[in-house]
PDB file of N, CA and C in Angstrom:
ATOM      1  N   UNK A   1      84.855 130.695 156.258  1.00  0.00           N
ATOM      2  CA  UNK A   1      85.008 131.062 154.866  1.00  0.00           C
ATOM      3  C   UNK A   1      86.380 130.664 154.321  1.00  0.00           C
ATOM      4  N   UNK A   2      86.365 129.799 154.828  1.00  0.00           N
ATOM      5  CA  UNK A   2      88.434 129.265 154.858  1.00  0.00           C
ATOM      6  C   UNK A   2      88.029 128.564 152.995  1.00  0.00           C
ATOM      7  N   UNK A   3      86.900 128.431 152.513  1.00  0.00           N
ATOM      8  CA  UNK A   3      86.689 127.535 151.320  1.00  0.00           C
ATOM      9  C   UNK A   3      87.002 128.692 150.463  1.00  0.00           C
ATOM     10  N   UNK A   4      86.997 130.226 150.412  1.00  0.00           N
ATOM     11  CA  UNK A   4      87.579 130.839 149.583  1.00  0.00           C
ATOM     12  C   UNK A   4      88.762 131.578 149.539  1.00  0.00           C
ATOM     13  N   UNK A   5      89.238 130.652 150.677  1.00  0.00           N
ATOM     14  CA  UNK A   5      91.451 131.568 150.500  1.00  0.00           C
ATOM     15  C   UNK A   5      91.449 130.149 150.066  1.00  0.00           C
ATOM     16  N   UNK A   6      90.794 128.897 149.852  1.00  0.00           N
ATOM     17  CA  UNK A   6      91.048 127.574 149.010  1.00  0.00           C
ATOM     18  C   UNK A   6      91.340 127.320 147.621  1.00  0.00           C
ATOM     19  N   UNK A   7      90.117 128.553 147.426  1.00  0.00           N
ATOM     20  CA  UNK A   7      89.659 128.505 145.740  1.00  0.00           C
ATOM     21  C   UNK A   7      90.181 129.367 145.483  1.00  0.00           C
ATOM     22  N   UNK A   8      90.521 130.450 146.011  1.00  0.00           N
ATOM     23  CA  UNK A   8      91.344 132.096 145.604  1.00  0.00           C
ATOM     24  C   UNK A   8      92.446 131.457 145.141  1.00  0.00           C
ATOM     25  N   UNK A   9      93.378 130.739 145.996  1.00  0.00           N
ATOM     26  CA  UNK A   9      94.591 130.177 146.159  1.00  0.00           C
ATOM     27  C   UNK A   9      94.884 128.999 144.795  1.00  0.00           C
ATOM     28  N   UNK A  10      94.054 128.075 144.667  1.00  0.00           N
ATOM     29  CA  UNK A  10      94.064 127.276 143.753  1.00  0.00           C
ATOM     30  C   UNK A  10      93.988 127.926 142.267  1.00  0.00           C
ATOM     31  N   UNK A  11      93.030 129.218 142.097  1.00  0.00           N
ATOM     32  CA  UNK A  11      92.569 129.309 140.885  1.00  0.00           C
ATOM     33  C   UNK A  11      93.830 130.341 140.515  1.00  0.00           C
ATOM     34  N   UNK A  12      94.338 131.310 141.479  1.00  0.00           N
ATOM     35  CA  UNK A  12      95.360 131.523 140.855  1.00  0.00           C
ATOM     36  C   UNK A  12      97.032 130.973 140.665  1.00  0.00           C
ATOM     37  N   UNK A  13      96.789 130.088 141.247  1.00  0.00           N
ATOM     38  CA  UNK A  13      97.797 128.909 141.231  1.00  0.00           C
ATOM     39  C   UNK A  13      97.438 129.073 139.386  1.00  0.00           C
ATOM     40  N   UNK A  14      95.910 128.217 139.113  1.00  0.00           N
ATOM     41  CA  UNK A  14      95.720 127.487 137.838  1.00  0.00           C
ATOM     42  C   UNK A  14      96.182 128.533 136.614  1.00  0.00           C
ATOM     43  N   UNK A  15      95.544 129.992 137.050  1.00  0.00           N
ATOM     44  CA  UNK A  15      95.995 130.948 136.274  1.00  0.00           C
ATOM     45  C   UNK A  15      97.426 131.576 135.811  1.00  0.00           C
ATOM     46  N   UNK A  16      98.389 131.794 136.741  1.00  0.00           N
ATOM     47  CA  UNK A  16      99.774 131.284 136.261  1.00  0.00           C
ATOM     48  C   UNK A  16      99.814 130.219 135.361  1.00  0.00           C
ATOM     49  N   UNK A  17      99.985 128.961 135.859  1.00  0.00           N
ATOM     50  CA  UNK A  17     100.184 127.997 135.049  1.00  0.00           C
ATOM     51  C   UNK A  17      99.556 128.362 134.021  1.00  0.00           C
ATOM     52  N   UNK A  18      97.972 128.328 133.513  1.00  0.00           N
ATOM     53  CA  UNK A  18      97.545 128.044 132.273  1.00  0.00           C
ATOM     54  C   UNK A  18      97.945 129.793 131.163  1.00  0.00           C
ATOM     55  N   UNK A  19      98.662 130.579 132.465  1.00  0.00           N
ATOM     56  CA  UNK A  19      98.987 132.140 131.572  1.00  0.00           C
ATOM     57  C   UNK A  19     100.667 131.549 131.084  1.00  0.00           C
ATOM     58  N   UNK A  20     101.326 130.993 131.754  1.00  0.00           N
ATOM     59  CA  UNK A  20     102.518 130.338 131.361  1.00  0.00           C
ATOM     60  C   UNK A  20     102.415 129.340 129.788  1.00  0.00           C
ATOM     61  N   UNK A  21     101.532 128.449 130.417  1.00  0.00           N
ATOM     62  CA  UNK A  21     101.194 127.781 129.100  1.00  0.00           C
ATOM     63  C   UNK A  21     100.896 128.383 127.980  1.00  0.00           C
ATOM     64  N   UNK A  22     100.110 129.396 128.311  1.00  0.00           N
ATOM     65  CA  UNK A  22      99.691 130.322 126.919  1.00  0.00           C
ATOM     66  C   UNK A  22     100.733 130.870 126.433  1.00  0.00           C
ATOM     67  N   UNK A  23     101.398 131.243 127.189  1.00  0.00           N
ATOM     68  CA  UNK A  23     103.160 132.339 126.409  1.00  0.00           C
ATOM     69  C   UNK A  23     103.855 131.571 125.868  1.00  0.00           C
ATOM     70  N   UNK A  24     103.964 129.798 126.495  1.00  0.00           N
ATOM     71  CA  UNK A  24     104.673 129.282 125.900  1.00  0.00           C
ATOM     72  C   UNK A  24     104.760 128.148 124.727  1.00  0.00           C
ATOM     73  N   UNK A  25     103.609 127.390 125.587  1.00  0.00           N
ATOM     74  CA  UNK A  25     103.369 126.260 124.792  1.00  0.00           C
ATOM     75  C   UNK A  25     102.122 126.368 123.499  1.00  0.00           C
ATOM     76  N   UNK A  26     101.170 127.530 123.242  1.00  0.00           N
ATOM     77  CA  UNK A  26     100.234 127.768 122.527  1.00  0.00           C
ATOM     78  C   UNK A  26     100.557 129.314 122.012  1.00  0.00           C
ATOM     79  N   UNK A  27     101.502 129.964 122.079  1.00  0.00           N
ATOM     80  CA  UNK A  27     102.200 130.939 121.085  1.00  0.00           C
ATOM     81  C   UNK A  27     102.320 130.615 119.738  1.00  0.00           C
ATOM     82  N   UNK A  28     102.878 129.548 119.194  1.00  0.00           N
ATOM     83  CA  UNK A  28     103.270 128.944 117.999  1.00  0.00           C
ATOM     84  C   UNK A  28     101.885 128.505 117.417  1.00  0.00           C
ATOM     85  N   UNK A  29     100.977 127.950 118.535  1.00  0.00           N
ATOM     86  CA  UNK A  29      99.865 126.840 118.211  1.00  0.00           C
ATOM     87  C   UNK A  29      98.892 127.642 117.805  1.00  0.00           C
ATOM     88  N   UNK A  30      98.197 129.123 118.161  1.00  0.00           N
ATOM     89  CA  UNK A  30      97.083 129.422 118.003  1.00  0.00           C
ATOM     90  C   UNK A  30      97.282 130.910 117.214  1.00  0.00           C
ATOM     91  N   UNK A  31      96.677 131.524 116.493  1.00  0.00           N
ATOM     92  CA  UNK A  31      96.325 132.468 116.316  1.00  0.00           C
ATOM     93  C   UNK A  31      96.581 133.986 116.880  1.00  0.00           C
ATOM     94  N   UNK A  32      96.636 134.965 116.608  1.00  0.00           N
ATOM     95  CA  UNK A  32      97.123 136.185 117.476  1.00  0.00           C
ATOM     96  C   UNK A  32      95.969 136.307 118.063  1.00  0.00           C
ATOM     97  N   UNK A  33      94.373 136.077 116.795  1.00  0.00           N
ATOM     98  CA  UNK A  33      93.283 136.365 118.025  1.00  0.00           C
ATOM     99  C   UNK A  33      93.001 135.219 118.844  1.00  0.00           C
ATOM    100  N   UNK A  34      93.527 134.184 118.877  1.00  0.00           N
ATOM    101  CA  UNK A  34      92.879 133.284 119.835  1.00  0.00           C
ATOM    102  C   UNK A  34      93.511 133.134 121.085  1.00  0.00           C
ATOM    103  N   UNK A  35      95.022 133.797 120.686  1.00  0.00           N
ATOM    104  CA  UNK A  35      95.755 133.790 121.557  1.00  0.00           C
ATOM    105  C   UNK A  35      95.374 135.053 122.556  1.00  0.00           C
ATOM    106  N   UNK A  36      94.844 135.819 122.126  1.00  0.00           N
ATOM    107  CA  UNK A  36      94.661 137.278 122.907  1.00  0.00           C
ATOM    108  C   UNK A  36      93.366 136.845 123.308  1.00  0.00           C
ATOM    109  N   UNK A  37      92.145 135.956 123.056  1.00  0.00           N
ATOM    110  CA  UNK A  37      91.004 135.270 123.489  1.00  0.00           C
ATOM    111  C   UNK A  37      91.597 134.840 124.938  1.00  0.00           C
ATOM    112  N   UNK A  38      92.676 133.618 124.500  1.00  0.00           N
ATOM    113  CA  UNK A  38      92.982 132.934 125.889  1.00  0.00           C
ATOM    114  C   UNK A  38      93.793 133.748 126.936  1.00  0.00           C
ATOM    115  N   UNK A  39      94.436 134.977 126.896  1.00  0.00           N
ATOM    116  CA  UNK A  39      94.822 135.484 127.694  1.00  0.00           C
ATOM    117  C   UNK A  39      94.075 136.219 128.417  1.00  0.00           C
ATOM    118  N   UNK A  40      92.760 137.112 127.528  1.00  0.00           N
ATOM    119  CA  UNK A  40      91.874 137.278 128.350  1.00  0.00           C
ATOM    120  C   UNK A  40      91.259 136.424 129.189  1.00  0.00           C
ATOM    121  N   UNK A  41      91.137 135.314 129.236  1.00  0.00           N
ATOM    122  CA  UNK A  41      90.467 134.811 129.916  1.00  0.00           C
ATOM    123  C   UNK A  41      91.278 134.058 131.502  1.00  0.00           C
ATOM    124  N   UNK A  42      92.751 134.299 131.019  1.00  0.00           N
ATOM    125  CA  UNK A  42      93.721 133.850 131.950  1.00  0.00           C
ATOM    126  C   UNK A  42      93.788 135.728 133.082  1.00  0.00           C
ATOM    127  N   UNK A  43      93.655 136.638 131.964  1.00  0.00           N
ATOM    128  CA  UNK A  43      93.638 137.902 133.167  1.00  0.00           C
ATOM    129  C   UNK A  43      92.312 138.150 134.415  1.00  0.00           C
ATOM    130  N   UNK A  44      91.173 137.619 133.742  1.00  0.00           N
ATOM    131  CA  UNK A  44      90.723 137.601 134.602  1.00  0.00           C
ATOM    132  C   UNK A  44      89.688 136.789 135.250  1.00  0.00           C
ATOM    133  N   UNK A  45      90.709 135.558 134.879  1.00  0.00           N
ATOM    134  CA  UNK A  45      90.943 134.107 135.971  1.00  0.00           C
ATOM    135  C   UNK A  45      91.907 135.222 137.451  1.00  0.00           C
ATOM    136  N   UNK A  46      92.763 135.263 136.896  1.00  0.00           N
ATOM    137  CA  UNK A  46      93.525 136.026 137.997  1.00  0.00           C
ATOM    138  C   UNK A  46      93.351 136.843 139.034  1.00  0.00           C
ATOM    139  N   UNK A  47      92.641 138.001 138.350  1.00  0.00           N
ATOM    140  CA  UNK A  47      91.481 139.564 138.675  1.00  0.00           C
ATOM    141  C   UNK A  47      90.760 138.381 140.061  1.00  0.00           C
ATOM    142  N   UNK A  48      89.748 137.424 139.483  1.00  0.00           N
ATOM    143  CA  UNK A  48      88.715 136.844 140.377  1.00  0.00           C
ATOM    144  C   UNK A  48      89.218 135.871 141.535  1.00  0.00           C
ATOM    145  N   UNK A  49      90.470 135.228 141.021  1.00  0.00           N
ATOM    146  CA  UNK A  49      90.745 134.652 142.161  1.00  0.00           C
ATOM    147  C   UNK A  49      91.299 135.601 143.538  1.00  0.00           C
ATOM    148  N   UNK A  50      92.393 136.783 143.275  1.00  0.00           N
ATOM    149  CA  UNK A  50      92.548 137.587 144.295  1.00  0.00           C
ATOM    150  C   UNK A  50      91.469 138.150 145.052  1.00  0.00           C
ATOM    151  N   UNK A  51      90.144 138.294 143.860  1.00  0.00           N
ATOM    152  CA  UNK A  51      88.799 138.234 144.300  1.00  0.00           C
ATOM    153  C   UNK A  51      88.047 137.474 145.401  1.00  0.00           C
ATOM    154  N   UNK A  52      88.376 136.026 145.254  1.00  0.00           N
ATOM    155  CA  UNK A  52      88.191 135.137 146.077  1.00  0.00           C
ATOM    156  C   UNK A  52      88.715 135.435 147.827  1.00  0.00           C
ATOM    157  N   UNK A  53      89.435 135.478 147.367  1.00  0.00           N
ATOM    158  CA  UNK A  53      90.794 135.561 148.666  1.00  0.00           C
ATOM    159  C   UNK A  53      90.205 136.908 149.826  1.00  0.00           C
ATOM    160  N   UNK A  54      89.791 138.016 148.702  1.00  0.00           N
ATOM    161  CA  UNK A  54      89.330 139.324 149.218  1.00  0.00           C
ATOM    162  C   UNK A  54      87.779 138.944 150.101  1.00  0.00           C
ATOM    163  N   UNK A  55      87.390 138.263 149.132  1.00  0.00           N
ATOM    164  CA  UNK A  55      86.179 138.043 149.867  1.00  0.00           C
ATOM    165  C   UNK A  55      86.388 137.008 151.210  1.00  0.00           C
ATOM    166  N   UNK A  56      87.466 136.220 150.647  1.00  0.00           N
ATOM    167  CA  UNK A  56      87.275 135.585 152.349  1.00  0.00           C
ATOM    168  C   UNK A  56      87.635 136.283 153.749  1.00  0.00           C
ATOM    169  N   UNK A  57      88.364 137.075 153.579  1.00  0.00           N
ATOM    170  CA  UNK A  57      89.097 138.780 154.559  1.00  0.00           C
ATOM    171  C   UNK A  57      87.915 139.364 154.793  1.00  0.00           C
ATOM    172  N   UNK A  58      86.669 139.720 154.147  1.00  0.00           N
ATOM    173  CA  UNK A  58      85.774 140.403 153.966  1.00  0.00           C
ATOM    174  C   UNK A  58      84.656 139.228 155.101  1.00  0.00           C
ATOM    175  N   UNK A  59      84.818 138.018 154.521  1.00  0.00           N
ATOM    176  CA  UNK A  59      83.769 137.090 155.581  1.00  0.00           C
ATOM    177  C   UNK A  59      84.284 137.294 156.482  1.00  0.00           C
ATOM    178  N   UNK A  60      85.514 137.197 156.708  1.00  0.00           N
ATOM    179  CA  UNK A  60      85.773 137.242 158.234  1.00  0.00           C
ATOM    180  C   UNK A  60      85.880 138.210 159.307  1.00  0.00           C
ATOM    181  N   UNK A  61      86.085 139.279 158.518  1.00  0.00           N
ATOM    182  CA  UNK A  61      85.568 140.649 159.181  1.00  0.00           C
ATOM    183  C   UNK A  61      84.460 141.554 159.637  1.00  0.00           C
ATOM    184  N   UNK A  62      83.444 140.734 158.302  1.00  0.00           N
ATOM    185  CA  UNK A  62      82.034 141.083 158.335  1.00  0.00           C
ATOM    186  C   UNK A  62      81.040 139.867 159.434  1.00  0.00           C
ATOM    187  N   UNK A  63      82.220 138.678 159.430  1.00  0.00           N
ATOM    188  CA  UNK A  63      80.893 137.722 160.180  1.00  0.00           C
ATOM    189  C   UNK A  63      80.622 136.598 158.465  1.00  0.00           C
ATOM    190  N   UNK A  64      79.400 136.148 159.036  1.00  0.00           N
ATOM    191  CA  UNK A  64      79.280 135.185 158.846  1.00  0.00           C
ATOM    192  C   UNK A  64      77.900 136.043 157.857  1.00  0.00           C
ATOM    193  N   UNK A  65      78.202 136.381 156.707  1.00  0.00           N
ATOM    194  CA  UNK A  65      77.437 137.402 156.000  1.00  0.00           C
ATOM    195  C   UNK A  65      76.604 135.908 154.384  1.00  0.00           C
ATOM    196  N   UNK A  66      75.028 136.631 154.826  1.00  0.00           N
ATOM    197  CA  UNK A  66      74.893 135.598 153.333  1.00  0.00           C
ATOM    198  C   UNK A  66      75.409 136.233 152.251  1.00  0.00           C
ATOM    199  N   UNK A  67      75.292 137.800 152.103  1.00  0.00           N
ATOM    200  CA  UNK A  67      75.477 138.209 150.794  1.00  0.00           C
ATOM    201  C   UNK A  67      77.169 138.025 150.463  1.00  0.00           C
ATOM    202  N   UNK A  68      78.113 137.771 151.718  1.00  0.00           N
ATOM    203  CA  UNK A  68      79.140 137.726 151.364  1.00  0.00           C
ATOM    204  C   UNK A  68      79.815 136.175 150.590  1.00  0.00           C
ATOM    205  N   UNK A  69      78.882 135.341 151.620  1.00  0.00           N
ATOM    206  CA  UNK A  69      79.054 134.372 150.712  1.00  0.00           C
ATOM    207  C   UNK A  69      78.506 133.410 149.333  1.00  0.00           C
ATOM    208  N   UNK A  70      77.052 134.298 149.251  1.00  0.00           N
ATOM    209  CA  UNK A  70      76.607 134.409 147.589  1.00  0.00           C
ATOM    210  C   UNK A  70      77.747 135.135 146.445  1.00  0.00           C
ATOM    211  N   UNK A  71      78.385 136.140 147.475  1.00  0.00           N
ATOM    212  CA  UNK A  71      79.265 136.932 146.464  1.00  0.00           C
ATOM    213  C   UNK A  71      80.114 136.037 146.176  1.00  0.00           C
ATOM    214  N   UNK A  72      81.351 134.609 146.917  1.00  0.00           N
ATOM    215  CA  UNK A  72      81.868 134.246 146.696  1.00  0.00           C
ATOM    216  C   UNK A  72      81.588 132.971 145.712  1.00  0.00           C
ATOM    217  N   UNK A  73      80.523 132.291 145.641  1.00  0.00           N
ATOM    218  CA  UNK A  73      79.787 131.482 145.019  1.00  0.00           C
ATOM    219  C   UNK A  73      79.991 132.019 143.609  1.00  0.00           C
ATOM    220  N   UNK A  74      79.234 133.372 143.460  1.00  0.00           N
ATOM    221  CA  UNK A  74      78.850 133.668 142.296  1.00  0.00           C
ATOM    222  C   UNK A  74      80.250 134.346 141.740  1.00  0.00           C
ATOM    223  N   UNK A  75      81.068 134.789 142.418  1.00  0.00           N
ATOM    224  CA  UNK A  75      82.311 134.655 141.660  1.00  0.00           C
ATOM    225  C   UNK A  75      83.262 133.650 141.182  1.00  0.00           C
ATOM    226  N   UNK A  76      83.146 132.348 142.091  1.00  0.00           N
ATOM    227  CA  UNK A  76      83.592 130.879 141.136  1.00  0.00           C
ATOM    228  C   UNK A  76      83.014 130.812 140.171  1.00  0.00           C
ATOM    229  N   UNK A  77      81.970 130.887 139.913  1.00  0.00           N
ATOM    230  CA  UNK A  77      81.310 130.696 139.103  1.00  0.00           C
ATOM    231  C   UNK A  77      81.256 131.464 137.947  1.00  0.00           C
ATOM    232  N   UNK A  78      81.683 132.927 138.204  1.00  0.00           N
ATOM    233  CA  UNK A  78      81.432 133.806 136.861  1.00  0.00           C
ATOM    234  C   UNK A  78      83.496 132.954 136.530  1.00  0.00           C
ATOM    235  N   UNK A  79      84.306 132.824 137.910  1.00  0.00           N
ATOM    236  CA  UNK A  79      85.226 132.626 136.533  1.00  0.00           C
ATOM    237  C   UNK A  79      85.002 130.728 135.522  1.00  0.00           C
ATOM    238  N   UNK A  80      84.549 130.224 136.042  1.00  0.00           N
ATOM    239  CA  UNK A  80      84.387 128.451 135.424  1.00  0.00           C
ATOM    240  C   UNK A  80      83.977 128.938 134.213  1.00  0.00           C
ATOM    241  N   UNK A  81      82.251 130.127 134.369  1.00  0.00           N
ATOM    242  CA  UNK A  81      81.651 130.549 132.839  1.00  0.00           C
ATOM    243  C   UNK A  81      82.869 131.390 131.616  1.00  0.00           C
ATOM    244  N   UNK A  82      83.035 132.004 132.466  1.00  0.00           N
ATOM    245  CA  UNK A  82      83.683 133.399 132.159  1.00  0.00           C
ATOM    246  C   UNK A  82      85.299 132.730 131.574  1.00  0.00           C
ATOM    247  N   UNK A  83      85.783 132.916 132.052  1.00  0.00           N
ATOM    248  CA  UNK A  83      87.302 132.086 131.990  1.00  0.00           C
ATOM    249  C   UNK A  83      87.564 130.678 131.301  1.00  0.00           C
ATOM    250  N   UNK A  84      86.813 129.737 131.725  1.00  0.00           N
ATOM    251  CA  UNK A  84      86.665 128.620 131.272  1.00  0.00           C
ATOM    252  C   UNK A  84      86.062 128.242 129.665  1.00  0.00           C
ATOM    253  N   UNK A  85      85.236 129.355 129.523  1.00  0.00           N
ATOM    254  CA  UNK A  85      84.440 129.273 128.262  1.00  0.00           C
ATOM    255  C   UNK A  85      85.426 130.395 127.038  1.00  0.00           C
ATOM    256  N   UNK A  86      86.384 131.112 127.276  1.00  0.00           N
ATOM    257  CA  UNK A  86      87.753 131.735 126.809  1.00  0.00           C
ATOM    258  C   UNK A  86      89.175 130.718 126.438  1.00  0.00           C
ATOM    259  N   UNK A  87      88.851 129.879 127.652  1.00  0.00           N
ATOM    260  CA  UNK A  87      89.972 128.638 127.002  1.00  0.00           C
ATOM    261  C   UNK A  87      89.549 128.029 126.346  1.00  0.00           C
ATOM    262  N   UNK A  88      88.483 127.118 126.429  1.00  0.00           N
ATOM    263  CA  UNK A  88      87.799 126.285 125.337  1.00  0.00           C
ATOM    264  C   UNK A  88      87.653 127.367 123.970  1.00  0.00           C
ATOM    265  N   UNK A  89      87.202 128.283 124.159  1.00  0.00           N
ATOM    266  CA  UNK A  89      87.196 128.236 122.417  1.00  0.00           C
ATOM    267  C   UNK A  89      88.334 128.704 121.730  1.00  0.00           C
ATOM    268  N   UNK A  90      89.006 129.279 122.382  1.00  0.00           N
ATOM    269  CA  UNK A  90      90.443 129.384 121.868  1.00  0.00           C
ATOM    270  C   UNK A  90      91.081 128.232 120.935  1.00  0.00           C
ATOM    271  N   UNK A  91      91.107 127.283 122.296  1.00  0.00           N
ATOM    272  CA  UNK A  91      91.430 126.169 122.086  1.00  0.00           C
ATOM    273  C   UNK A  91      90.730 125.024 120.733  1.00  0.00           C
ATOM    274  N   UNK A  92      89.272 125.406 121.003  1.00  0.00           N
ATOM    275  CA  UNK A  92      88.522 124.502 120.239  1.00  0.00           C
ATOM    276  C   UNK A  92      88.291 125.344 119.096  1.00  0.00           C
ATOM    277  N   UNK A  93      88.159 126.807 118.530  1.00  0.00           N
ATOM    278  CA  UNK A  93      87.610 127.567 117.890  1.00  0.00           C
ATOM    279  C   UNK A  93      86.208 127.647 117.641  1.00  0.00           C
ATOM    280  N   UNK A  94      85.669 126.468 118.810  1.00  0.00           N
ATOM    281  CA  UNK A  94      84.326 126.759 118.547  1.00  0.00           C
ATOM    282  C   UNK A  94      83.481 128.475 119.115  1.00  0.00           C
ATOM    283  N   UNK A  95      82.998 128.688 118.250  1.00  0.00           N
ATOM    284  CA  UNK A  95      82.612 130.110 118.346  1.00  0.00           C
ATOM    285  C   UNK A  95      81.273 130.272 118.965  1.00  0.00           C
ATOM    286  N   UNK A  96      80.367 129.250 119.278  1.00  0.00           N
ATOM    287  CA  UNK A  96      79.253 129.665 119.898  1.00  0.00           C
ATOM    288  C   UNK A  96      79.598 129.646 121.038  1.00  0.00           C
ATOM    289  N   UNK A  97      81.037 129.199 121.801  1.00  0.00           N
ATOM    290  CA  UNK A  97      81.036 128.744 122.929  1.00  0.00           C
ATOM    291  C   UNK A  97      81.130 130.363 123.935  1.00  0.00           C
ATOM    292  N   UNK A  98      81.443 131.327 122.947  1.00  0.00           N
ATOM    293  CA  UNK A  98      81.300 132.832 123.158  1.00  0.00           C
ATOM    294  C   UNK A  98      80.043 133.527 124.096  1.00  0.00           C
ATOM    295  N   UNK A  99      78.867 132.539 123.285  1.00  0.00           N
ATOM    296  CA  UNK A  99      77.821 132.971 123.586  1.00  0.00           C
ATOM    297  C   UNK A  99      77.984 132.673 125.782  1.00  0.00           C
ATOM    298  N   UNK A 100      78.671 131.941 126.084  1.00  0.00           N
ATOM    299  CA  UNK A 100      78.385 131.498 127.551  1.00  0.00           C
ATOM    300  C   UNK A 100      79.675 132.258 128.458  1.00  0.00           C
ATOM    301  N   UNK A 101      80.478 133.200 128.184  1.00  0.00           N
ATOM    302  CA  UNK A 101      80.717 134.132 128.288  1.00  0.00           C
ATOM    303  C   UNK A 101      80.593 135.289 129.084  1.00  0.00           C
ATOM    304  N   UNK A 102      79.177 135.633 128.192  1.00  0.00           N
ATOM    305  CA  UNK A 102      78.466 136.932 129.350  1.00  0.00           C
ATOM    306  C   UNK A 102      77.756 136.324 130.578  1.00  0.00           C
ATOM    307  N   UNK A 103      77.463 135.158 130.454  1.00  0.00           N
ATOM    308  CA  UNK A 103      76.721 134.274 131.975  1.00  0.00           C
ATOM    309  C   UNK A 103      78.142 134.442 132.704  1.00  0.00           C
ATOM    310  N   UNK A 104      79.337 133.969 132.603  1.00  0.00           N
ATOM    311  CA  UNK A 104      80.590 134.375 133.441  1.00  0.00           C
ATOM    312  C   UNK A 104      80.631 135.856 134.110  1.00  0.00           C
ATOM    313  N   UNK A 105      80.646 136.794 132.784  1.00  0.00           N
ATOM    314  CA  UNK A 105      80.356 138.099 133.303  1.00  0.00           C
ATOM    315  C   UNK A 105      79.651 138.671 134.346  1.00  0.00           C
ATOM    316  N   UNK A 106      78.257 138.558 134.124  1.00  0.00           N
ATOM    317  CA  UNK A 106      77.417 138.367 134.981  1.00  0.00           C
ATOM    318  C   UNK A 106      77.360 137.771 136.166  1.00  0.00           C
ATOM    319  N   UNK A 107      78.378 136.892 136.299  1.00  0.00           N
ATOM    320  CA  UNK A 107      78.393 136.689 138.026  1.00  0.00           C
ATOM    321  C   UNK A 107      79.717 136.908 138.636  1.00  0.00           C
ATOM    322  N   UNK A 108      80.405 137.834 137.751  1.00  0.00           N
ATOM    323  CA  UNK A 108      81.590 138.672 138.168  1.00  0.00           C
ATOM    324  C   UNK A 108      81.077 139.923 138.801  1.00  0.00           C
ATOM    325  N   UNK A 109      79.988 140.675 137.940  1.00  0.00           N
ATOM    326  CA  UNK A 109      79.217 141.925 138.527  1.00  0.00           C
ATOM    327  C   UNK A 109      78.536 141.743 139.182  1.00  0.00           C
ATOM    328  N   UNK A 110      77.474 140.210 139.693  1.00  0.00           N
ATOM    329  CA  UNK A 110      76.883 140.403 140.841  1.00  0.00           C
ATOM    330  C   UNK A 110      77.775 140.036 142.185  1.00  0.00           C
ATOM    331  N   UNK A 111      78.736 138.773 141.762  1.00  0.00           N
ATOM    332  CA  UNK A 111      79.871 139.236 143.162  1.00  0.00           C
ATOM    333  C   UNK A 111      80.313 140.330 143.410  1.00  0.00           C
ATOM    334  N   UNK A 112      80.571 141.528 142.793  1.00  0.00           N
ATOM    335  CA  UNK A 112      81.346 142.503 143.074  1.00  0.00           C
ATOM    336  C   UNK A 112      80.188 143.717 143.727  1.00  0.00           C
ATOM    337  N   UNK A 113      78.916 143.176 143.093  1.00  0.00           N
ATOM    338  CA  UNK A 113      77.926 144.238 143.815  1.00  0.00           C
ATOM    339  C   UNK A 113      77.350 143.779 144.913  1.00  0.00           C
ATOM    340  N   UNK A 114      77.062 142.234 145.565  1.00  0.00           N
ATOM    341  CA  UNK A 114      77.247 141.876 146.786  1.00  0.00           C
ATOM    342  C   UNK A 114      78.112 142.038 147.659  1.00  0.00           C
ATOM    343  N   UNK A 115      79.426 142.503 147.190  1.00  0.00           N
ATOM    344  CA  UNK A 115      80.405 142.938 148.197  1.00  0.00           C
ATOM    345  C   UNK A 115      80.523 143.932 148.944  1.00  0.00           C
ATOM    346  N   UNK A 116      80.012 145.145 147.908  1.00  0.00           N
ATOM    347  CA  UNK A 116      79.258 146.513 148.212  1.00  0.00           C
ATOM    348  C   UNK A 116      78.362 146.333 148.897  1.00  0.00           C
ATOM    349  N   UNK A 117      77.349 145.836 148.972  1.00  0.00           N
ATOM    350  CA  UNK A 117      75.807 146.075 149.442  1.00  0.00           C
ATOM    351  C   UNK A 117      76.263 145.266 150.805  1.00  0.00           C
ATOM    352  N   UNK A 118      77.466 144.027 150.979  1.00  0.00           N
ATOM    353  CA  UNK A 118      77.047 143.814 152.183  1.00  0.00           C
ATOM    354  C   UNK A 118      78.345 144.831 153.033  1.00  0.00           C
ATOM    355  N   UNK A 119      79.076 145.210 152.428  1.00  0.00           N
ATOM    356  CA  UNK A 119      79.977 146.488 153.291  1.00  0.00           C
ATOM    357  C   UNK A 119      79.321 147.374 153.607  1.00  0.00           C
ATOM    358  N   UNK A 120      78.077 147.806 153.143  1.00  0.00           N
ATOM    359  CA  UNK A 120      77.339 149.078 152.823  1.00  0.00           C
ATOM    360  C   UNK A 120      76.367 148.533 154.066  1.00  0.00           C
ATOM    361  N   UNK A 121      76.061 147.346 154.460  1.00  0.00           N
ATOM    362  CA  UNK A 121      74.556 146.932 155.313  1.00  0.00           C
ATOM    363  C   UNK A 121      75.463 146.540 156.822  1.00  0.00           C
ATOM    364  N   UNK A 122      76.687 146.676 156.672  1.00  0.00           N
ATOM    365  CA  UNK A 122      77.613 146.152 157.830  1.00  0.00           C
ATOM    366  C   UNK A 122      77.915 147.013 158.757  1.00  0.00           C
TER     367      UNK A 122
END
């Protein structure tokens, strides 16, 4: 499970940087709400990558678990939706891009309830 202290590691690498960028270089550039859009989405870029990291401690303690590593899957993934779809519209102001959002969400709460269920079956 060494692929999620990879992605834990990288994404909050990316999250600094792109929370840096936001304080500094897109303060002036955007909006108070777009700016508070993109920070949400930089907090929990952050939240999920330590996420990542947790879950790989968790594979390796638990074994070689499927639900542990659906959990980690589906947490890249809620942040790319989730996070990714917070910078873009910030950035772009496109507003439907909102709508893809709760698909991020949604695989923030099913990683976090696979984590449970496989601590709970362990």
């Amino acid at each position: 499970m060494k692929i999620f202290v990879v992605l834990g590691s990288l994404n909050a690498f990316l999250a600094v940087a792109l929370g840096a960028f936001g304080a500094h270089a897109l303060k002036a550039k955007l909006s108070k709400e777009m700016l508070e859009i993109y920070q949400t989405g930089v907090q929990y870029h952050m939240i999920h990558a330590v996420g990542l990291i947790l879950i790989a401690l968790l594979a390796d303690k638990l074994g070689n678990s499927t639900l542990v590593n659906i959990s980690g899957w589906s947490m890249m993934i809620g942040i790319v939706l989730f996070s990714g779809s917070l910078y873009v519209l910030s950035l772009s102001g496109i507003k439907i891009l909102g709508a893809i959002t709760p698909l991020g969400g949604v695989g923030f709460l099913l990683a976090w309830v696979l984590i449970a269920v496989a601590v709970m079956k362990s």
